[in-house]
N, C-alpha and C. Protein backbone atom coordinates (compact mmCIF):
# COMPACT_ATOMS: atom_id res chain seq x y z
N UNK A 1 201.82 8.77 -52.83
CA UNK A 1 201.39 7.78 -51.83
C UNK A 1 201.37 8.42 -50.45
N UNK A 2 202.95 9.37 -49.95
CA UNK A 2 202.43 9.91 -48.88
C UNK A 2 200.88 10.85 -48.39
N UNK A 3 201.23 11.43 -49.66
CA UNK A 3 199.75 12.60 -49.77
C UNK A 3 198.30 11.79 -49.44
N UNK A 4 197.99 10.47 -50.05
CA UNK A 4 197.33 10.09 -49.81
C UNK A 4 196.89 9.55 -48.01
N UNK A 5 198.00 9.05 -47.46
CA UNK A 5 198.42 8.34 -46.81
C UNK A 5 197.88 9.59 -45.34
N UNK A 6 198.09 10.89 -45.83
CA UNK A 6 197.63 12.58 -45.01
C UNK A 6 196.49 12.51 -45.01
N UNK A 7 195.98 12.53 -46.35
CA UNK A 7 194.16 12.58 -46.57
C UNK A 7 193.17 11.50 -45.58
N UNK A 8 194.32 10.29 -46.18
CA UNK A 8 193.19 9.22 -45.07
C UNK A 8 193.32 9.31 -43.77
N UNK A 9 194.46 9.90 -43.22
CA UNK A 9 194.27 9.73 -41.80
C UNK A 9 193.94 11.24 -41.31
N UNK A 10 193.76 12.41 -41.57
CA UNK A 10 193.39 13.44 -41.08
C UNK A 10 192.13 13.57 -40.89
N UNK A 11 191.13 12.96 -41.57
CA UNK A 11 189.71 13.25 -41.52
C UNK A 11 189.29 12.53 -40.25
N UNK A 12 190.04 10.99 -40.19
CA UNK A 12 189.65 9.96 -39.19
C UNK A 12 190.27 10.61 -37.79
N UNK A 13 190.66 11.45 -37.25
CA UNK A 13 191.12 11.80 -36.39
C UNK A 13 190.09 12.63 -35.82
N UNK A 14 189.85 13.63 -37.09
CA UNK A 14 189.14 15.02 -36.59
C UNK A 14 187.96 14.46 -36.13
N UNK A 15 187.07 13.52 -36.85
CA UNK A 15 186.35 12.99 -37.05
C UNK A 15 185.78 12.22 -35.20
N UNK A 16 186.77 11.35 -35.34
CA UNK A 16 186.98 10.67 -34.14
C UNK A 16 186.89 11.84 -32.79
N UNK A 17 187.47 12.76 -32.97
CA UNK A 17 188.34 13.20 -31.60
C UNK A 17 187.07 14.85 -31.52
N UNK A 18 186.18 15.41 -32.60
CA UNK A 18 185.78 16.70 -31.99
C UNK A 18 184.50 16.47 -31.16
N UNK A 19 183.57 15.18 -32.26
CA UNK A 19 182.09 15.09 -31.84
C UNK A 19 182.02 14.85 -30.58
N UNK A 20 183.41 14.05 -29.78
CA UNK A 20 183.12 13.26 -28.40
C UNK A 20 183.69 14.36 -27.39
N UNK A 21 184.46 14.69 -27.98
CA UNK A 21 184.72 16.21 -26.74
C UNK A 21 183.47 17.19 -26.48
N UNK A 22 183.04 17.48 -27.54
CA UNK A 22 182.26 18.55 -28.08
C UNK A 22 180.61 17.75 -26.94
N UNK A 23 180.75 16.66 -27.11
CA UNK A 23 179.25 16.03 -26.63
C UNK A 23 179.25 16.17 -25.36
N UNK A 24 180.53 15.46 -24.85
CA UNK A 24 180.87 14.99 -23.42
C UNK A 24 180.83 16.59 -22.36
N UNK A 25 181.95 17.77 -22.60
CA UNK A 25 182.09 18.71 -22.02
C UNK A 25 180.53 19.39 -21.68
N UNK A 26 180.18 19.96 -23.09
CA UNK A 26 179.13 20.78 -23.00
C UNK A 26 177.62 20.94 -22.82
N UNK A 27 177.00 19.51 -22.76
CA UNK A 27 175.96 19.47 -21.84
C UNK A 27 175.78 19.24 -20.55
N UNK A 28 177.11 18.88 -20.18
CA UNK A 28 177.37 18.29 -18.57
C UNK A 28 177.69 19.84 -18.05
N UNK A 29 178.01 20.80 -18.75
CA UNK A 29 178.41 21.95 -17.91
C UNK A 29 177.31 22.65 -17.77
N UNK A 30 176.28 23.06 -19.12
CA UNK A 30 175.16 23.81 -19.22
C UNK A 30 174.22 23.09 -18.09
N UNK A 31 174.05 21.97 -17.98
CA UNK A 31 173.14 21.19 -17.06
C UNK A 31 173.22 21.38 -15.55
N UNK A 32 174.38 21.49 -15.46
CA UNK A 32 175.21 22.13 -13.94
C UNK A 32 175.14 23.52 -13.57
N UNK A 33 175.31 24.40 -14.58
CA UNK A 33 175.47 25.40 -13.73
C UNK A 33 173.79 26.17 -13.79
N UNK A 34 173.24 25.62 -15.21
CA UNK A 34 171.81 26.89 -15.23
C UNK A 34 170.62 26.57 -14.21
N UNK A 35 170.58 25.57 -13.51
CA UNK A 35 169.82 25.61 -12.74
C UNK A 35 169.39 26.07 -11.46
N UNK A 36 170.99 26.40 -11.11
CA UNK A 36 171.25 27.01 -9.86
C UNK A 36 171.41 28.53 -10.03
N UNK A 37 171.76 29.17 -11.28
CA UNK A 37 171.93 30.32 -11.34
C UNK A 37 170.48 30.98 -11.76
N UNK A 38 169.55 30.24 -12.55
CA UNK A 38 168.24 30.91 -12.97
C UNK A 38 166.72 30.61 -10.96
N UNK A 39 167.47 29.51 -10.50
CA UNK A 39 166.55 29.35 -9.04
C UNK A 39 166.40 30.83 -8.42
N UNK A 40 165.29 31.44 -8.50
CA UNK A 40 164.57 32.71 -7.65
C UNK A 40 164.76 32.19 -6.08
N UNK A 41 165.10 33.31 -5.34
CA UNK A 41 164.61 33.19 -4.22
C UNK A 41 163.69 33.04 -3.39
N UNK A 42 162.99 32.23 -2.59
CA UNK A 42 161.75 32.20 -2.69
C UNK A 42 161.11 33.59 -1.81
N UNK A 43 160.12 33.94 -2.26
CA UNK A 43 159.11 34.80 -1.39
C UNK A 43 158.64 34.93 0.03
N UNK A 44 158.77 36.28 0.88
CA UNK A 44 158.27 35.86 1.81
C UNK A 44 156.91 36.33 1.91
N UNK A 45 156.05 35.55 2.81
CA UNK A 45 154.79 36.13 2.65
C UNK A 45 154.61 37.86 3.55
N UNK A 46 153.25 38.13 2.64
CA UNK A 46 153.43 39.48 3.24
C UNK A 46 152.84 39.60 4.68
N UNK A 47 152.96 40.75 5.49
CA UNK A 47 152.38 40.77 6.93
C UNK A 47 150.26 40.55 6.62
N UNK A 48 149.94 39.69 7.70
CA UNK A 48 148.69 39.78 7.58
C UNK A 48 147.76 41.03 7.75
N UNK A 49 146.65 41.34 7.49
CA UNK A 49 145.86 42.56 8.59
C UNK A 49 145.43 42.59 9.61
N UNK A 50 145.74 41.67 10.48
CA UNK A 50 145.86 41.78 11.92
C UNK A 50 146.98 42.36 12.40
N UNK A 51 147.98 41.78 11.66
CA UNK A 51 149.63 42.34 12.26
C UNK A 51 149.74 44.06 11.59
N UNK A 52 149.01 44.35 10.55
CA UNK A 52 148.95 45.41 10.07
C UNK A 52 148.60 46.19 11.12
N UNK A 53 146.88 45.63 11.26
CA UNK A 53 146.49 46.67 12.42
C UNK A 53 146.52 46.70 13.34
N UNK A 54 147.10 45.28 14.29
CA UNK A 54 148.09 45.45 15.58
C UNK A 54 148.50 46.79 15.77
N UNK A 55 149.62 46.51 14.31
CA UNK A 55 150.45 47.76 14.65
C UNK A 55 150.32 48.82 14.48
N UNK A 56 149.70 49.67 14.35
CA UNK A 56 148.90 50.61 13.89
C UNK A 56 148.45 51.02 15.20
N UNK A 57 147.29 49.90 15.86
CA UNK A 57 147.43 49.90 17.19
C UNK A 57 148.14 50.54 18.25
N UNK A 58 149.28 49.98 18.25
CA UNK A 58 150.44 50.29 19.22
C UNK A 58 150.64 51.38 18.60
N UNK A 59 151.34 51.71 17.08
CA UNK A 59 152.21 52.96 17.19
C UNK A 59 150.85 54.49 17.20
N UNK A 60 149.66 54.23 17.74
CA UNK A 60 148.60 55.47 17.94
C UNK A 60 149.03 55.48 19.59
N UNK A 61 148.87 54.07 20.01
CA UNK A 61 149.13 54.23 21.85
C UNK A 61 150.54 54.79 22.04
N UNK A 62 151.34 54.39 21.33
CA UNK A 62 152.88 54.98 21.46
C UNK A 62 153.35 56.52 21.06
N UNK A 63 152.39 56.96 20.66
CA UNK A 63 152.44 58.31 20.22
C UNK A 63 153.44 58.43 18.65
N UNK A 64 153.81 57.82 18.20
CA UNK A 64 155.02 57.43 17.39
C UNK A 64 154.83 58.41 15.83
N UNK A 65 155.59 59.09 15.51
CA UNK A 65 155.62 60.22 14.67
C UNK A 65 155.88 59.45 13.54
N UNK A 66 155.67 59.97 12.56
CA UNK A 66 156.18 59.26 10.94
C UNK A 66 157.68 59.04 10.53
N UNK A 67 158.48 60.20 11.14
CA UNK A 67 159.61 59.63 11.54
C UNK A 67 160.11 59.28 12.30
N UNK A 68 159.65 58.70 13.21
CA UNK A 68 160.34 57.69 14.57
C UNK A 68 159.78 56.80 14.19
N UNK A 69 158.55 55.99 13.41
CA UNK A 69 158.09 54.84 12.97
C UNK A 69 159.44 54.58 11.51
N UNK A 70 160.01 55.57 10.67
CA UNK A 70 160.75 54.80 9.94
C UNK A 70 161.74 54.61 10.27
N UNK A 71 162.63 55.44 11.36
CA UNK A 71 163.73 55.03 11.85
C UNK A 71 163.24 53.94 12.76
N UNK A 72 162.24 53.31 13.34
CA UNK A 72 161.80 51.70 13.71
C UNK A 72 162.67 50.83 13.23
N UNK A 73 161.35 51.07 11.44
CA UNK A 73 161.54 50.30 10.87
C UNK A 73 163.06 50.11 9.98
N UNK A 74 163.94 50.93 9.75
CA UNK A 74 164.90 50.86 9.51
C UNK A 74 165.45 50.24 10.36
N UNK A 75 165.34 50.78 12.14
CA UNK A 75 166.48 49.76 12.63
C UNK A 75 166.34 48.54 12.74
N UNK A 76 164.65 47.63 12.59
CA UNK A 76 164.65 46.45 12.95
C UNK A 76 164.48 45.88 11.77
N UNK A 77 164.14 46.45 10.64
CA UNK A 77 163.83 45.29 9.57
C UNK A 77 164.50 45.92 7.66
N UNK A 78 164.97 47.57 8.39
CA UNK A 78 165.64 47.79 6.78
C UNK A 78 164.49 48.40 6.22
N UNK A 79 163.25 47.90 6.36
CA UNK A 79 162.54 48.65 5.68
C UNK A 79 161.43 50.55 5.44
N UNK A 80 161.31 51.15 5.08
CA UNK A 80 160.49 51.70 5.10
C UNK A 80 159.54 52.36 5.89
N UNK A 81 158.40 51.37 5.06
CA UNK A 81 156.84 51.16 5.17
C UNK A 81 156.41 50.09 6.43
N UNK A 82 155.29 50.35 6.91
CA UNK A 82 154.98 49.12 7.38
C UNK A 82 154.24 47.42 6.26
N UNK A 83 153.95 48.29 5.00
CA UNK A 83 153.99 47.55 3.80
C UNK A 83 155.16 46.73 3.76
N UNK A 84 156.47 47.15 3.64
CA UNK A 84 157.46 46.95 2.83
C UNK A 84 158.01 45.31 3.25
N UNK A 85 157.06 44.85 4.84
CA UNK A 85 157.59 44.07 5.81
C UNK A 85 157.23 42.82 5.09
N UNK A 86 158.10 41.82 5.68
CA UNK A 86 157.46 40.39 5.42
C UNK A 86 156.65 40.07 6.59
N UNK A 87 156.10 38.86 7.04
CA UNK A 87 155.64 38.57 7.81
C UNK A 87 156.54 38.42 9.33
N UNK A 88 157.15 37.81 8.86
CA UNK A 88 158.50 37.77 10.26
C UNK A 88 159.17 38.97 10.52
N UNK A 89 159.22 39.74 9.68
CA UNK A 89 159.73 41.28 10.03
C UNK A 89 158.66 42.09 10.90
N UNK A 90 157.22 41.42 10.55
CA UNK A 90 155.80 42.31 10.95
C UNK A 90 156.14 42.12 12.78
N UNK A 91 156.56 40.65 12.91
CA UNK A 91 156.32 40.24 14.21
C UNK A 91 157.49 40.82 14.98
N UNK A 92 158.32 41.41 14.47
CA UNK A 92 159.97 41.80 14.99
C UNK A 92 159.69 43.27 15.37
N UNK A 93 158.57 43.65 14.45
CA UNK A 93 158.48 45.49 14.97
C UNK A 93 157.16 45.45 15.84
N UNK A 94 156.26 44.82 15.66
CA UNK A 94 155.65 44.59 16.78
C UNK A 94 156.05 44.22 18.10
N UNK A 95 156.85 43.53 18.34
CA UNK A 95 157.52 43.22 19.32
C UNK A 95 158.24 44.63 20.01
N UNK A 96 159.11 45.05 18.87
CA UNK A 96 159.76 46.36 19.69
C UNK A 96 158.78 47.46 19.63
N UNK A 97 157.53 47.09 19.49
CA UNK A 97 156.75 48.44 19.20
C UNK A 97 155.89 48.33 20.67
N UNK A 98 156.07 47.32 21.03
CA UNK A 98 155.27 46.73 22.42
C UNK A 98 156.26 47.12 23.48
N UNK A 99 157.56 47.27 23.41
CA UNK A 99 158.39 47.16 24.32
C UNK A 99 158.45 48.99 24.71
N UNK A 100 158.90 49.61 23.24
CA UNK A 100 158.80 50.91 23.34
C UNK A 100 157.67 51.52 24.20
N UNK A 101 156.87 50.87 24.00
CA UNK A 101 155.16 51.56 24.96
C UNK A 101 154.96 51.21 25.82
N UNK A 102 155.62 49.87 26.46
CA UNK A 102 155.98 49.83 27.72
C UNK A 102 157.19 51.06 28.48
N UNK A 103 158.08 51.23 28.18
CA UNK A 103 159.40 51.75 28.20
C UNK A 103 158.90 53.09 28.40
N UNK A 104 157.33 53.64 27.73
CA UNK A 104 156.85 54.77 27.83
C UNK A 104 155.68 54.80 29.13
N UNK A 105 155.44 53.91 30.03
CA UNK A 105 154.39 53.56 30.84
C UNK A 105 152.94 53.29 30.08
N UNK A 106 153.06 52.80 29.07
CA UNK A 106 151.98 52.84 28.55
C UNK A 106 151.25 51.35 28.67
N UNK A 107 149.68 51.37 29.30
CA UNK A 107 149.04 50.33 29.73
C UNK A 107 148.21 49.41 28.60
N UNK A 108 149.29 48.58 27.87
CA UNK A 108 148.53 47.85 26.64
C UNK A 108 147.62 47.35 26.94
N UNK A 109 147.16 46.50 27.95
CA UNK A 109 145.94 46.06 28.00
C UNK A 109 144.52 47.01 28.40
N UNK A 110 144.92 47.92 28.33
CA UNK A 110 143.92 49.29 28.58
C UNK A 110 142.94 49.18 27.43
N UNK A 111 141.52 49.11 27.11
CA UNK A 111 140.87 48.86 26.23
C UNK A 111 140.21 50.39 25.30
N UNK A 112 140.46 50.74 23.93
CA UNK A 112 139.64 51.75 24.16
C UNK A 112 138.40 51.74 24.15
N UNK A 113 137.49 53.46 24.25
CA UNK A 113 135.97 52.80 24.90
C UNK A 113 135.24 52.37 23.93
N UNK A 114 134.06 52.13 24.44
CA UNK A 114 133.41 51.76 22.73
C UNK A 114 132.74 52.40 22.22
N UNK A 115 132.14 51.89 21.47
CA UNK A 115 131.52 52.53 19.86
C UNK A 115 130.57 53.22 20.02
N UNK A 116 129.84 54.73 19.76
CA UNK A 116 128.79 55.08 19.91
C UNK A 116 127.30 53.27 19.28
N UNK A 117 127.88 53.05 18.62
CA UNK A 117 127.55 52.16 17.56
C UNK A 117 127.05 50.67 18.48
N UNK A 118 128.15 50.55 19.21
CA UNK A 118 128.47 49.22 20.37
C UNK A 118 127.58 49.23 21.71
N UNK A 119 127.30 50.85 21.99
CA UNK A 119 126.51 50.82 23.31
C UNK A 119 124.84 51.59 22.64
N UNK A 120 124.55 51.60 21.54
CA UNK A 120 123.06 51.99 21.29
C UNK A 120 122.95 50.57 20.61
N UNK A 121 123.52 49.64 20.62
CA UNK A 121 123.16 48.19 20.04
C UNK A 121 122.90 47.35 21.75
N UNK A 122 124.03 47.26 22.62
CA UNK A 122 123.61 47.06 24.05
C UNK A 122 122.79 47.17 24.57
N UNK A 123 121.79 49.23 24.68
CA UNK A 123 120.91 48.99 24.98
C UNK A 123 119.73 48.65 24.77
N UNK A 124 119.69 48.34 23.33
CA UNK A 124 118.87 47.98 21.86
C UNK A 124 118.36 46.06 22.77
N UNK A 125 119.56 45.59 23.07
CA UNK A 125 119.48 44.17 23.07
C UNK A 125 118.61 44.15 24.76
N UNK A 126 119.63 45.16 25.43
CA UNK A 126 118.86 44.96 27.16
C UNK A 126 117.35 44.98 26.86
N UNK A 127 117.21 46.17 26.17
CA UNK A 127 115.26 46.46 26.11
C UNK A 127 114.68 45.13 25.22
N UNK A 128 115.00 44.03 24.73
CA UNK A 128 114.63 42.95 24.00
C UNK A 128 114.67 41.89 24.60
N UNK A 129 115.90 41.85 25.43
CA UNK A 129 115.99 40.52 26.23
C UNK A 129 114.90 40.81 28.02
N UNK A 130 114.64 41.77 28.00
CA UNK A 130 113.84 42.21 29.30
C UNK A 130 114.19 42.11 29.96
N UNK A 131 115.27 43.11 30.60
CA UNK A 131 116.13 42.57 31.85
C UNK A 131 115.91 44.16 32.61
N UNK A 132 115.46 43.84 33.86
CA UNK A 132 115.60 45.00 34.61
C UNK A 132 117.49 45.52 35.02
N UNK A 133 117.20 46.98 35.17
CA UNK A 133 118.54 47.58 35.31
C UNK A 133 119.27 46.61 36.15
N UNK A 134 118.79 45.76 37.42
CA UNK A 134 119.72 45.08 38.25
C UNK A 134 120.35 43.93 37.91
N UNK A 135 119.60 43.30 36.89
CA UNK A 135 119.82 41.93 36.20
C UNK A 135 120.80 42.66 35.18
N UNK A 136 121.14 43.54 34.82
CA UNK A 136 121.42 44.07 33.06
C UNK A 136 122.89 44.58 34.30
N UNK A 137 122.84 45.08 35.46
CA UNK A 137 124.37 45.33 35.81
C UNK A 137 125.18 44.25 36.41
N UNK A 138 124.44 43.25 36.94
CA UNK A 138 124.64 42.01 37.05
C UNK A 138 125.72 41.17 36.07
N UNK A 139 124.77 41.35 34.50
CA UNK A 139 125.34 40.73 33.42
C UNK A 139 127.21 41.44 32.69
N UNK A 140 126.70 42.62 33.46
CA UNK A 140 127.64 43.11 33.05
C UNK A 140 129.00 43.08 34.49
N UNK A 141 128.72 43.13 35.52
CA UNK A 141 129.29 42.44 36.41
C UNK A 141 130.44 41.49 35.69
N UNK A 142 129.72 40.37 35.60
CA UNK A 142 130.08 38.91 35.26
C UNK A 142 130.51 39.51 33.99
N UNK A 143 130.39 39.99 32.54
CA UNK A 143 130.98 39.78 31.60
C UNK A 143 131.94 40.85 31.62
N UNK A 144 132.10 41.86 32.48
CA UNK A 144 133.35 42.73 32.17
C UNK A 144 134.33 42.90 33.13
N UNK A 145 133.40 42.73 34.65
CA UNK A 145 133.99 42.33 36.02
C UNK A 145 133.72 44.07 36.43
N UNK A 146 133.41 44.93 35.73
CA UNK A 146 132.86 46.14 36.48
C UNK A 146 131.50 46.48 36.80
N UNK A 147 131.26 48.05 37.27
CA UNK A 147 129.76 48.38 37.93
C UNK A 147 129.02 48.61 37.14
N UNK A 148 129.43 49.59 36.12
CA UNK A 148 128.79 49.89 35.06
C UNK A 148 128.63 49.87 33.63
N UNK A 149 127.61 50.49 32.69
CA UNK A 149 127.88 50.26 31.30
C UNK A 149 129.20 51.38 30.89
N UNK A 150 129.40 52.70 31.67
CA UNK A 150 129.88 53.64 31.09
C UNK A 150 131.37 53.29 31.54
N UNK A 151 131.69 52.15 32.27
CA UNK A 151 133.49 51.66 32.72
C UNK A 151 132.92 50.30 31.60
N UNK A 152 132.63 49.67 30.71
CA UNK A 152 133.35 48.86 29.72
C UNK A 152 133.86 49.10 28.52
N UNK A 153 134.92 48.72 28.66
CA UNK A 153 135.71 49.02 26.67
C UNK A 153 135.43 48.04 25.82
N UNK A 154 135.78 48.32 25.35
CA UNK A 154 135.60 47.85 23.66
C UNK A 154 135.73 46.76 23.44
N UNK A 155 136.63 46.08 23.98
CA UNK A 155 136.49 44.51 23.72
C UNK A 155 135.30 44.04 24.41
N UNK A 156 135.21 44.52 26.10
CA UNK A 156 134.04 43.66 26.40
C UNK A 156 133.01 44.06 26.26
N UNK A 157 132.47 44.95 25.37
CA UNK A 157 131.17 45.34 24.82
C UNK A 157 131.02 44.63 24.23
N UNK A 158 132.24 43.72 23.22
CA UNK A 158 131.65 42.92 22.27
C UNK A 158 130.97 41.52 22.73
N UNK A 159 131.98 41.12 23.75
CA UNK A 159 131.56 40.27 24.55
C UNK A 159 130.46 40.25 25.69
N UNK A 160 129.81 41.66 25.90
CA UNK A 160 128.46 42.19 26.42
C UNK A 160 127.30 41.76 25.53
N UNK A 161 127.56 41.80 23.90
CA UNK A 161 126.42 42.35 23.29
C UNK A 161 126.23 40.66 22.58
N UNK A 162 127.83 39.66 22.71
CA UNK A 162 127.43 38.03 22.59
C UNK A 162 126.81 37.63 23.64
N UNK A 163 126.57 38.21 25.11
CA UNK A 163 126.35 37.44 25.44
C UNK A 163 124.47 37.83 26.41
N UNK A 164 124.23 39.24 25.54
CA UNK A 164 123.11 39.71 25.23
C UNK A 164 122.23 38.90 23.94
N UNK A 165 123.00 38.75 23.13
CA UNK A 165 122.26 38.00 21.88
C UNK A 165 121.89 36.55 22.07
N UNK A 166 122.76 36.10 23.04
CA UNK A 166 122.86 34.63 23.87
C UNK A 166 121.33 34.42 24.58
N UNK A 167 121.14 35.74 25.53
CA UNK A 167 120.13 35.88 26.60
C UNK A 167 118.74 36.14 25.59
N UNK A 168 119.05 36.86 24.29
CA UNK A 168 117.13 37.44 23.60
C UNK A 168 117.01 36.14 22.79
N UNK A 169 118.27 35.44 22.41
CA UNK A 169 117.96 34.23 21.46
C UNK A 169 117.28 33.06 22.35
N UNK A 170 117.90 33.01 23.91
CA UNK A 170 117.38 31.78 24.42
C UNK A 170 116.07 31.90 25.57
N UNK A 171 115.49 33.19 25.55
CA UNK A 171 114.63 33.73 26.14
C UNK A 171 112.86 32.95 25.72
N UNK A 172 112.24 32.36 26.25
CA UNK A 172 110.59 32.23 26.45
C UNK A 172 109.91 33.42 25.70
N UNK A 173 109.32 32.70 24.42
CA UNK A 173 108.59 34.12 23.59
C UNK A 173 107.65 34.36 24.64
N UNK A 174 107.01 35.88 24.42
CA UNK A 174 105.96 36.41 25.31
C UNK A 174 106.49 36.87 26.83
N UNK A 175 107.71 36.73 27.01
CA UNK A 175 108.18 37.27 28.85
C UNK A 175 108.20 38.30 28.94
N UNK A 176 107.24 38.93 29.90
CA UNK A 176 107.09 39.97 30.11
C UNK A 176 108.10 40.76 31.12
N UNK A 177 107.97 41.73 30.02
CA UNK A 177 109.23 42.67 31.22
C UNK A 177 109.88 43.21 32.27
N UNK A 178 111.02 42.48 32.67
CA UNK A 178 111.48 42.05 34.03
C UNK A 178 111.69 40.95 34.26
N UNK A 179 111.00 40.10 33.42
CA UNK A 179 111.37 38.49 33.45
C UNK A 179 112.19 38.08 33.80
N UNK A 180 112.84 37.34 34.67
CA UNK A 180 114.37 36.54 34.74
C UNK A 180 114.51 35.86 33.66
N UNK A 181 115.89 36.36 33.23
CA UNK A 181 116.19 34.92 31.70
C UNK A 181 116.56 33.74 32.26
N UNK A 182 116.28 32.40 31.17
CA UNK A 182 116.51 31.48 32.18
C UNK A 182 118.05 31.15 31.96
N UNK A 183 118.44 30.16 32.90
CA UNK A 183 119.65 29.91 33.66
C UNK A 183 120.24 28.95 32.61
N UNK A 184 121.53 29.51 32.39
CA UNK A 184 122.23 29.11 30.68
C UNK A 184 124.03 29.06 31.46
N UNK A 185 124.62 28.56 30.43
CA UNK A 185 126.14 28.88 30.58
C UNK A 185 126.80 30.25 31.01
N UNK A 186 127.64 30.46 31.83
CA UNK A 186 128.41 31.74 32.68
C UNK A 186 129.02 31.92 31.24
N UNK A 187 128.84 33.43 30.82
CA UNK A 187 129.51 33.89 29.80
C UNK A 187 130.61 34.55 29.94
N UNK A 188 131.17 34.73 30.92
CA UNK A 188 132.45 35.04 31.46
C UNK A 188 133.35 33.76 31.41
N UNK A 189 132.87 32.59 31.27
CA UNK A 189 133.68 31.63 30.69
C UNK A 189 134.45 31.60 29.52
N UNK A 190 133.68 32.58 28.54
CA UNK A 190 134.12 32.77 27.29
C UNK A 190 135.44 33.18 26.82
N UNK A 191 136.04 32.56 25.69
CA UNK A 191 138.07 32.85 26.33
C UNK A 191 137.51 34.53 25.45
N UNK A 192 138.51 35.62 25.93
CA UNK A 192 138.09 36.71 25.95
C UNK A 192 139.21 37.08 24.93
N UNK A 193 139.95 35.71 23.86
CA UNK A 193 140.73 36.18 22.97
C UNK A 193 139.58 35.85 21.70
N UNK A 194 138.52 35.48 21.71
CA UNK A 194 137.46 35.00 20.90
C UNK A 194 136.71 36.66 20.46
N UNK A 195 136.59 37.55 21.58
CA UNK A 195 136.21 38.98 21.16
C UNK A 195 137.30 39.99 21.09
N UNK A 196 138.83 39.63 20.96
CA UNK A 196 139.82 40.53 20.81
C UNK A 196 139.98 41.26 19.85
N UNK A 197 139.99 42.45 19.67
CA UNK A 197 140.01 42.90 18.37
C UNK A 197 141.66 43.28 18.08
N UNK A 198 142.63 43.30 19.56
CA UNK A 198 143.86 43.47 18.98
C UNK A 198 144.98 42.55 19.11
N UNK A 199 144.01 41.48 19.10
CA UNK A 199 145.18 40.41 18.96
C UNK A 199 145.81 40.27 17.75
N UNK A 200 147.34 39.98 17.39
CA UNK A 200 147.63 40.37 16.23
C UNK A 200 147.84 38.73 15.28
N UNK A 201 147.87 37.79 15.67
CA UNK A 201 147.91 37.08 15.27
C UNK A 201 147.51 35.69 15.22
């Protein structure tokens, strides 16, 4: 009778007492911890190609050797490469890459000149839009603020040759050469970050 009395109550115990431990503990723990341990960090985005070639930019004006560009980038961002950067790292070495070339007297807003490419398209557009030499230094006056074609750089050639394409597009077919173009919007109004080629961002 005792023996029996073992049998019936040992099963009802085990029975009772493993499934509800066993249920309760171990999905409440797996549920807790794997989600936080498998979460990736998220990504940062990479530097754009403006900030690329910003900088690129600066470190040709800065004179900056292959190793003084990685000890840069080591001291400001750990990395490398100018690849290796995130975007917010791009803007952190640009920054000290601007400061350094100051620090060196160097005149960032100095433009370089332009393009063989930029001034046989200029005078391509003057001989189309029909502008005598005085009207054509005039234009350039007003769009670069200097005397001549051979003092504008590179940015405002570009902004020379918009606002040449401005003058042959809105020109009277048949005007014969020397014509005054007619009287349109001051293109020196134009914001002059619209033809920047080194703005970085």
């Amino acid at each position: 009778m005792e023996a029996d009395e073992a049998q019936a109550a040992t099963p009802d115990e085990s029975q009772a007492a493993t499934p509800d431990e066993s249920q309760a503990a171990t999905p409440d723990e797996s549920q807790a911890a794997t989600p936080d341990e498998a979460s990736p960090a998220p990504a940062q985005p990479k530097p754009s190609d403006k900030q690329l070639a910003f900088a690129q930019v600066l470190i040709r004006k800065a004179g900056l050797s292959e190793e003084a560009l990685e000890a840069l980038l080591q001291e400001v961002a750990g990395k490398r490469t100018l690849e290796d950067l995130s975007r917010r790292e791009a803007s952190e070495v640009i920054d000290e890459l601007q400061i350094k070339a100051r620090e060196l007297g160097i005149d960032l807003d100095a433009q370089d000149p332009p393009s063989d490419k930029q001034l046989n398209f200029i005078l391509s557009l003057k001989r189309q839009a029909h502008l005598t030499e005085q009207e054509f230094l005039a234009l350039i006056q007003e769009v670069a603020a200097v005397a001549s074609l051979e003092e504008v750089g590179r940015r405002d050639a570009s902004r020379l040759i918009e606002a040449l394409l401005k003058l042959k597009k809105g020109g009277p077919k048949g005007s014969p050469p020397g014509a005054p173009p007619p009287a349109g919007p001051s293109f020196a109004d134009d914001p002059p970050e619209a033809y920047d080629d080194d703005v970085p961002f």
